[in-house]
Protein backbone atom coordinates (compact mmCIF):
# COMPACT_ATOMS: atom_id res chain seq x y z
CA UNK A 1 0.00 0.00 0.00
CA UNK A 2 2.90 2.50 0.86
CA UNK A 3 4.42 2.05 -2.76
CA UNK A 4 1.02 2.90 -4.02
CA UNK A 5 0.60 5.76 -2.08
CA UNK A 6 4.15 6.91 -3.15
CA UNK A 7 3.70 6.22 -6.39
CA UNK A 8 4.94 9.72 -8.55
CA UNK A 9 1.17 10.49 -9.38
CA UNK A 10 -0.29 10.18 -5.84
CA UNK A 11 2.36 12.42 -4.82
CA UNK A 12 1.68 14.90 -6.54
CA UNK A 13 -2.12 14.26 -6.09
CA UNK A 14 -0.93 14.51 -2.25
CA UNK A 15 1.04 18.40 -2.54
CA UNK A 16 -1.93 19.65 -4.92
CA UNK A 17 -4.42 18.77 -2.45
CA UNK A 18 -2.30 20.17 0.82
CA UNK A 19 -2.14 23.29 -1.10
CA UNK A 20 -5.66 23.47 -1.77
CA UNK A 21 -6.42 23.01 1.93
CA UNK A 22 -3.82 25.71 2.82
CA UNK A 23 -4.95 28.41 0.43
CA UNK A 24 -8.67 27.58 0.67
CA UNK A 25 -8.23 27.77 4.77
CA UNK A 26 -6.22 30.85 4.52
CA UNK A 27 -8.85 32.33 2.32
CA UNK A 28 -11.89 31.52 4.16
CA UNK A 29 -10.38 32.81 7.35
CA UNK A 30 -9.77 35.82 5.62
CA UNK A 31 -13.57 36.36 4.14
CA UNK A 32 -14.86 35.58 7.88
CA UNK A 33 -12.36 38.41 9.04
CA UNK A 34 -13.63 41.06 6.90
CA UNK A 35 -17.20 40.04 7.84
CA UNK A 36 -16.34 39.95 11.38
CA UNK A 37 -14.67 43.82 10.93
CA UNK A 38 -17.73 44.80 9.34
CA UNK A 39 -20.11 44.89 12.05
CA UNK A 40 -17.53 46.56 14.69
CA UNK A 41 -18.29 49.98 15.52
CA UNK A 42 -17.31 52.73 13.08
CA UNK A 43 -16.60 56.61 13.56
CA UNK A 44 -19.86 58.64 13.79
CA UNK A 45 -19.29 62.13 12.73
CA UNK A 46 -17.99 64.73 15.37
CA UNK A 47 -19.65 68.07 14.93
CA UNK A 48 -18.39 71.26 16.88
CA UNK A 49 -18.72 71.34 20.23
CA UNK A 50 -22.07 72.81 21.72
CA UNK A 51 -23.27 74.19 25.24
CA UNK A 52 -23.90 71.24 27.55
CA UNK A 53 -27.03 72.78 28.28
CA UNK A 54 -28.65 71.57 25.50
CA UNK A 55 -27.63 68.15 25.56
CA UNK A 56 -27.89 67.30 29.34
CA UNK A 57 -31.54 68.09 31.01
CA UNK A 58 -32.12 68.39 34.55
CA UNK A 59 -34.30 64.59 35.13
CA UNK A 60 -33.92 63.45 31.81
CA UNK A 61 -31.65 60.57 30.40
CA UNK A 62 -29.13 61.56 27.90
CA UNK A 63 -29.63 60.81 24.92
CA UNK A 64 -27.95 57.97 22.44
CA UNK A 65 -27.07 61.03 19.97
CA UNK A 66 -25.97 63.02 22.29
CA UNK A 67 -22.92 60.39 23.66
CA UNK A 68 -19.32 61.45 22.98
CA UNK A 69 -20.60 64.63 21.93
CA UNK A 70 -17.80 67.63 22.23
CA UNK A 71 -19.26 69.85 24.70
CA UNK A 72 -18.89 73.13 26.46
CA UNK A 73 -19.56 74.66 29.78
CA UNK A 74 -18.49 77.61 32.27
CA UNK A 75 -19.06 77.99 36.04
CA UNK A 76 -17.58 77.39 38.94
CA UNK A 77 -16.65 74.50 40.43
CA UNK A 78 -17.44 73.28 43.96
CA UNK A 79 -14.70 72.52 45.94
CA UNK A 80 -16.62 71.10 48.73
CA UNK A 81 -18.14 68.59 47.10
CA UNK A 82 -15.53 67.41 45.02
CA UNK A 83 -16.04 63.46 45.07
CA UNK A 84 -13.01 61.01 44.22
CA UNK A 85 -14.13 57.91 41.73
CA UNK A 86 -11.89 54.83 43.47
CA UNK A 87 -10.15 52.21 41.19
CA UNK A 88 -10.08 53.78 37.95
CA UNK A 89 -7.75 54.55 34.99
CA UNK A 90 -6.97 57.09 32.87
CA UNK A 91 -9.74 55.68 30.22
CA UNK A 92 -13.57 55.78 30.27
CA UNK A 93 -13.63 52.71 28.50
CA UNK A 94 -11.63 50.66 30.97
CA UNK A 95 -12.96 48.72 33.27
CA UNK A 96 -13.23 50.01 37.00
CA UNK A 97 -13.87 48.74 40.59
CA UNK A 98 -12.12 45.63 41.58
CA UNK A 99 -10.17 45.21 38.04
CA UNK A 100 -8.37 48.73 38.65
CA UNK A 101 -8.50 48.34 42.02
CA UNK A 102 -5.35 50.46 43.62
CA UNK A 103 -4.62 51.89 39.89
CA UNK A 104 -6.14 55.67 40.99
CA UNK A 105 -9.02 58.25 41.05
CA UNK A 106 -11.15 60.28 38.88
CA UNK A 107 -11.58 64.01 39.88
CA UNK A 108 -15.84 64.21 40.02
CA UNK A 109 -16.40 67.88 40.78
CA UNK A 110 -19.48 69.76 40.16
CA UNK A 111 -19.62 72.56 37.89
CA UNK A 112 -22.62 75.34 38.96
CA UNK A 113 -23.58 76.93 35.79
CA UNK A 114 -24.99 80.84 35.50
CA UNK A 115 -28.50 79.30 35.82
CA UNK A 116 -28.05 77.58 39.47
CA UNK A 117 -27.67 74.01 37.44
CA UNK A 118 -24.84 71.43 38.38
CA UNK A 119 -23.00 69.99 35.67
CA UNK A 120 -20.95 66.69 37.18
CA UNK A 121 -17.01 67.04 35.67
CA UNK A 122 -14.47 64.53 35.58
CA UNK A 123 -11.81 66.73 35.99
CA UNK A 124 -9.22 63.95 35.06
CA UNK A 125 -6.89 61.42 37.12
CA UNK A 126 -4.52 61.58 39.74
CA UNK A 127 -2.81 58.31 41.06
CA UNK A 128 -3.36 59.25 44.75
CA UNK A 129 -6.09 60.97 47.25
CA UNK A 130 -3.68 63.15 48.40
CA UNK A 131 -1.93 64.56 45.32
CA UNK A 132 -1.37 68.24 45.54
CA UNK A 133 -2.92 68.41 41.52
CA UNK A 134 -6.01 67.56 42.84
CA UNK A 135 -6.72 70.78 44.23
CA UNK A 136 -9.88 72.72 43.01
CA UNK A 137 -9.21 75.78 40.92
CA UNK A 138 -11.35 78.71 41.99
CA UNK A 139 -13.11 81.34 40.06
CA UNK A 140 -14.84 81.09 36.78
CA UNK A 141 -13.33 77.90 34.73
CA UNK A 142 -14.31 76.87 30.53
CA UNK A 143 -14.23 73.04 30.40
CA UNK A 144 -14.47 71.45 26.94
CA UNK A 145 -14.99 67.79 26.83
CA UNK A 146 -17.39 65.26 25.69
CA UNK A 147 -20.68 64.06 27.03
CA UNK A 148 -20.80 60.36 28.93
CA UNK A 149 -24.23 58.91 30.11
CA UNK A 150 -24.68 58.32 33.76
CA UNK A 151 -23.23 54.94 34.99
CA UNK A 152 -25.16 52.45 36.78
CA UNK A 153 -24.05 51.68 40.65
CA UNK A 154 -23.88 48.19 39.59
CA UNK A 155 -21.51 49.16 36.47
CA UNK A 156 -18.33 48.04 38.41
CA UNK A 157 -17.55 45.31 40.70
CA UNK A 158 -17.06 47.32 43.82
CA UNK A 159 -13.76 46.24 45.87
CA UNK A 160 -15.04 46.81 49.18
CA UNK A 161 -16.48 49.74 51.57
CA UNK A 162 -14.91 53.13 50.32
CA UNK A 163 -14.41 56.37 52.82
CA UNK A 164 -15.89 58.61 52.65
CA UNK A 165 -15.80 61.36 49.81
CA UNK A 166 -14.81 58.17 47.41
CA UNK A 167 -17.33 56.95 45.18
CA UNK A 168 -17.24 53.77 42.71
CA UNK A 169 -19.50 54.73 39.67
CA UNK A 170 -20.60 58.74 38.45
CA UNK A 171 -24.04 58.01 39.06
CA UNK A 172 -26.91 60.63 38.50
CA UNK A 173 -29.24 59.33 41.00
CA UNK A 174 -26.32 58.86 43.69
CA UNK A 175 -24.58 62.15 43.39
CA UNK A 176 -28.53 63.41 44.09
CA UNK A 177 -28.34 62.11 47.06
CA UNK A 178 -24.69 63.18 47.77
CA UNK A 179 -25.02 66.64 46.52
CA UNK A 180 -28.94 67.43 48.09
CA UNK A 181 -29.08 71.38 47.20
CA UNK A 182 -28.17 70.85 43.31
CA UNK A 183 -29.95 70.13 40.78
CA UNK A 184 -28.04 67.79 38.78
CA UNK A 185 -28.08 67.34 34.98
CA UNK A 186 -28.04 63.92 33.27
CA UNK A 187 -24.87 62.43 32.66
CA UNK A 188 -21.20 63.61 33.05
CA UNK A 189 -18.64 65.35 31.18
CA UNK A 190 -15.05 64.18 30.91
CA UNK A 191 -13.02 66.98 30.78
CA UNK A 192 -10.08 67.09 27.34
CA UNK A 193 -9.50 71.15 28.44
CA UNK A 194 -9.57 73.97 30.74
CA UNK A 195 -9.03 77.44 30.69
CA UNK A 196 -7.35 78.26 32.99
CA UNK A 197 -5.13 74.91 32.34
CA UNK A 198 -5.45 72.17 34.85
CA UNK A 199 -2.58 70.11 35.84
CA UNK A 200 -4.33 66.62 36.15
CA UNK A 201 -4.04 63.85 33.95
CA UNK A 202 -6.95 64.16 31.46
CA UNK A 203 -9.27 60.93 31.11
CA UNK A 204 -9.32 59.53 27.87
CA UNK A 205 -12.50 59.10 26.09
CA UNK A 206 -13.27 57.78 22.53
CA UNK A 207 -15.58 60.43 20.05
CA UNK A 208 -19.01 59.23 18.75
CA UNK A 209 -19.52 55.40 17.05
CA UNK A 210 -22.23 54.15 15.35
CA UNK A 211 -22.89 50.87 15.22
CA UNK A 212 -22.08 49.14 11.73
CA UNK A 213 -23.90 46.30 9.64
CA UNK A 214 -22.81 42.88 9.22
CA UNK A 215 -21.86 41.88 5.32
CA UNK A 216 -23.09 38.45 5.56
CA UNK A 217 -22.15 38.00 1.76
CA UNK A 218 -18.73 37.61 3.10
CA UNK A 219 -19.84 34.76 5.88
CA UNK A 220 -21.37 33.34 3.14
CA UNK A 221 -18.03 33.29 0.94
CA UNK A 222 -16.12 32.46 4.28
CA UNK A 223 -18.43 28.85 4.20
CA UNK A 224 -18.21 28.23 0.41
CA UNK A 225 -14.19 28.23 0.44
CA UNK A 226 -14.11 25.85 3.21
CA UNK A 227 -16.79 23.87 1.32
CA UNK A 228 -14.21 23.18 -1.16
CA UNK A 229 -11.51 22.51 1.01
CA UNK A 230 -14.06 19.57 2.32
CA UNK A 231 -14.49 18.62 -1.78
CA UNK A 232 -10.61 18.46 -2.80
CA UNK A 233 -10.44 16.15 0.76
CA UNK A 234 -13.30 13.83 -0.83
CA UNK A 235 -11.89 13.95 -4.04
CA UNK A 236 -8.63 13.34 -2.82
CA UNK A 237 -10.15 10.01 -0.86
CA UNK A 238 -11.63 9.52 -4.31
CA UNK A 239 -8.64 8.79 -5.67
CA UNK A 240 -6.55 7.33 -3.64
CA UNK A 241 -9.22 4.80 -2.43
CA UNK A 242 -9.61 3.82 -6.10
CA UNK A 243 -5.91 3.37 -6.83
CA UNK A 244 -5.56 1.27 -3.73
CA UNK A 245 -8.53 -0.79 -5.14
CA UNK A 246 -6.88 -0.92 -8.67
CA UNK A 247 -3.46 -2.43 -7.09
CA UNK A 248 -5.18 -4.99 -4.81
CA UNK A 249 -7.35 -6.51 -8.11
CA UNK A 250 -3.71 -6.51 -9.44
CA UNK A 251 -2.03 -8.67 -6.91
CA UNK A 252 -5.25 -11.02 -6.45
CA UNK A 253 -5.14 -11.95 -10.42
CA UNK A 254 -1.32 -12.27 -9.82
CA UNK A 255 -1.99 -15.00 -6.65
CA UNK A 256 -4.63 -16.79 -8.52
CA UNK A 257 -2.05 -17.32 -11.37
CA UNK A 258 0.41 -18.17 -9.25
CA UNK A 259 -2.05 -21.31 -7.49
CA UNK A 260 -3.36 -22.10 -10.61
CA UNK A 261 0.31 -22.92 -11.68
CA UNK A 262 1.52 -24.34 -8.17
CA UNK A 263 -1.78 -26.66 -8.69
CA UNK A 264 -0.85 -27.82 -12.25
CA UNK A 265 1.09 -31.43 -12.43
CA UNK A 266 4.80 -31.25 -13.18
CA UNK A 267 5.19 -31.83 -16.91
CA UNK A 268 1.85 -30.99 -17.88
CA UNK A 269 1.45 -28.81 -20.50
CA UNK A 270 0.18 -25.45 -19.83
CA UNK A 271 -3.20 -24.81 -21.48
CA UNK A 272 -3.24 -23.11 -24.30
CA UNK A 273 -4.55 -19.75 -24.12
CA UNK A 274 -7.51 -18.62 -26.82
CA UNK A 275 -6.35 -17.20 -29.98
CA UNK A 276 -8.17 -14.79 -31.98
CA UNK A 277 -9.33 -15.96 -35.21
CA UNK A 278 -6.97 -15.02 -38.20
CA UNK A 279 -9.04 -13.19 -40.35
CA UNK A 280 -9.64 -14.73 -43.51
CA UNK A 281 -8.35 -13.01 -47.09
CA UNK A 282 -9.93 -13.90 -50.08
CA UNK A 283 -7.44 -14.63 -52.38
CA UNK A 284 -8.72 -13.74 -56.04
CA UNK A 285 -9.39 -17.02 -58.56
CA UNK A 286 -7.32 -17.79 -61.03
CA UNK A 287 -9.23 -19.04 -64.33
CA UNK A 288 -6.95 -21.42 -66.69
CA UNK A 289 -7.04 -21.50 -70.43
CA UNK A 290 -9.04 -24.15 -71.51
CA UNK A 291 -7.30 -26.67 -73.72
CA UNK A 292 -7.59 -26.70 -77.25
CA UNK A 293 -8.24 -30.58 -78.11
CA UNK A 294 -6.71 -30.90 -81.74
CA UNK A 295 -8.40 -33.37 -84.39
């Protein structure tokens, strides 16, 4: 069976087919990638930055449009209700609570607009309580950033009991509670700049996405080149299965000959094997002179 299978044609049966397998993987791995990029989130566009005002309501959610949105707002800020968000990086989008836990604060301070309303700010991040740039800047501040919604309390897997001034989410509907005199707007902004400058470590945040459609023409393509890739396999089996047939036939005709003649008497004459017919040839008649009979 070996010599079959290593016979000159098999082999290169054997490299067509691993190439086949290699190039027809490859390519339906690439086709699912492109259909998996297709539905990830793409760039929404980023229009100039408006007042916060009239994106963030007093007791009304923010809106889906209105997330990531470049914002603007002046006040002042209140220094005695600055709150510290525990266990979090300098990135929105990073997980908080017990997965950061130790890794630093957000700056939550609340910004009283000209109409009486308080506008929460993540100022940015310090790596410890006590550092000297979290102080409060007085007077009248400008604080361009972009609009977040208002986390859940359960967002985050809290780490334990924080002290007090220490929070573990930005919630609306807790900082109510913490901050009892103001009335709060929806959501949060996370401050990119100041006037005057601060000198905390600004949080990152990511600008608008929208969510994008899956191209399921490209799943679809994904499938079909593994679908042949299954074929060439069969076909391959095809093959070799039938030359491996083909060989054994062979050597059974060539054991049966080989009893037959083990069987046959010693001196015996070996039958004579079927000839075909000659054909026949017509060979053309001759006619001869008839003779002449003399008187």
């Amino acid at each position: 069976m070996l010599r079959t299978l290593l016979a000159p044609r098999l082999v290169a049966l054997h490299l067509l087919v691993i190439g086949v397998l290699v190039s027809f993987t490859f390519l339906g791995r690439w086709q699912l990638g492109v259909f998996e990029s297709s539905g990830a989130p793409k760039r929404a566009p980023d229009p100039a930055p408006v007042a916060v005002t009239e994106l963030a309501q007093v007791g009304q959610h923010v809106s889906g449009a209105a997330i990531s949105r470049r914002v603007t707002a002046t006040g002042t800020y209140d220094a005695a209700h600055q709150l510290l968000v525990a266990d979090r990086v300098a990135d929105v989008a990073a997980p908080g609570g017990r997965a950061a836990q130790g890794d630093g604060f957000w700056l939550l301070t609340p910004l009283r607009l000209a109409d009486g309303t308080v506008v929460p700010v993540v100022r940015g991040w310090v790596a410890r309580a006590d550092d000297p740039a979290a102080a409060v800047p007085e007077g009248t501040v400008t604080v361009t950033g972009r609009l977040r919604p208002a986390e859940q309390t359960d967002d985050v897997m809290r780490s334990g009991n924080l002290p007090g001034g220490q929070v573990a989410t930005v919630s609306t509907a807790e900082l109510i509670n913490l901050w009892p005199d103001a009335r709060v707007r929806d959501g949060f902004v996370v401050a990119s700049a100041q006037e005057p400058p601060s000198r905390v470590t600004p949080v990152t945040v990511s600008p608008p996405t929208e969510g994008g459609g899956f191209t399921w023409r490209n799943l679809a393509y994904a499938l079909q080149w593994w679908i042949f890739a299954l074929f060439a396999v069969y076909m391959w089996f095809h093959f070799v299965r039938d030359a491996l047939r083909g060989r054994r036939e062979r050597e059974r005709e060539q054991e049966q000959e080989q009893e037959q003649e083990q069987e046959r008497e010693p001196g015996e004459p070996r039958p004579l094997e079927p000839q075909p017919p000659e054909p026949q040839t017509s060979e053309p008649q001759t006619s001869e002179p008839a003779a002449h009979v003399e008187a």
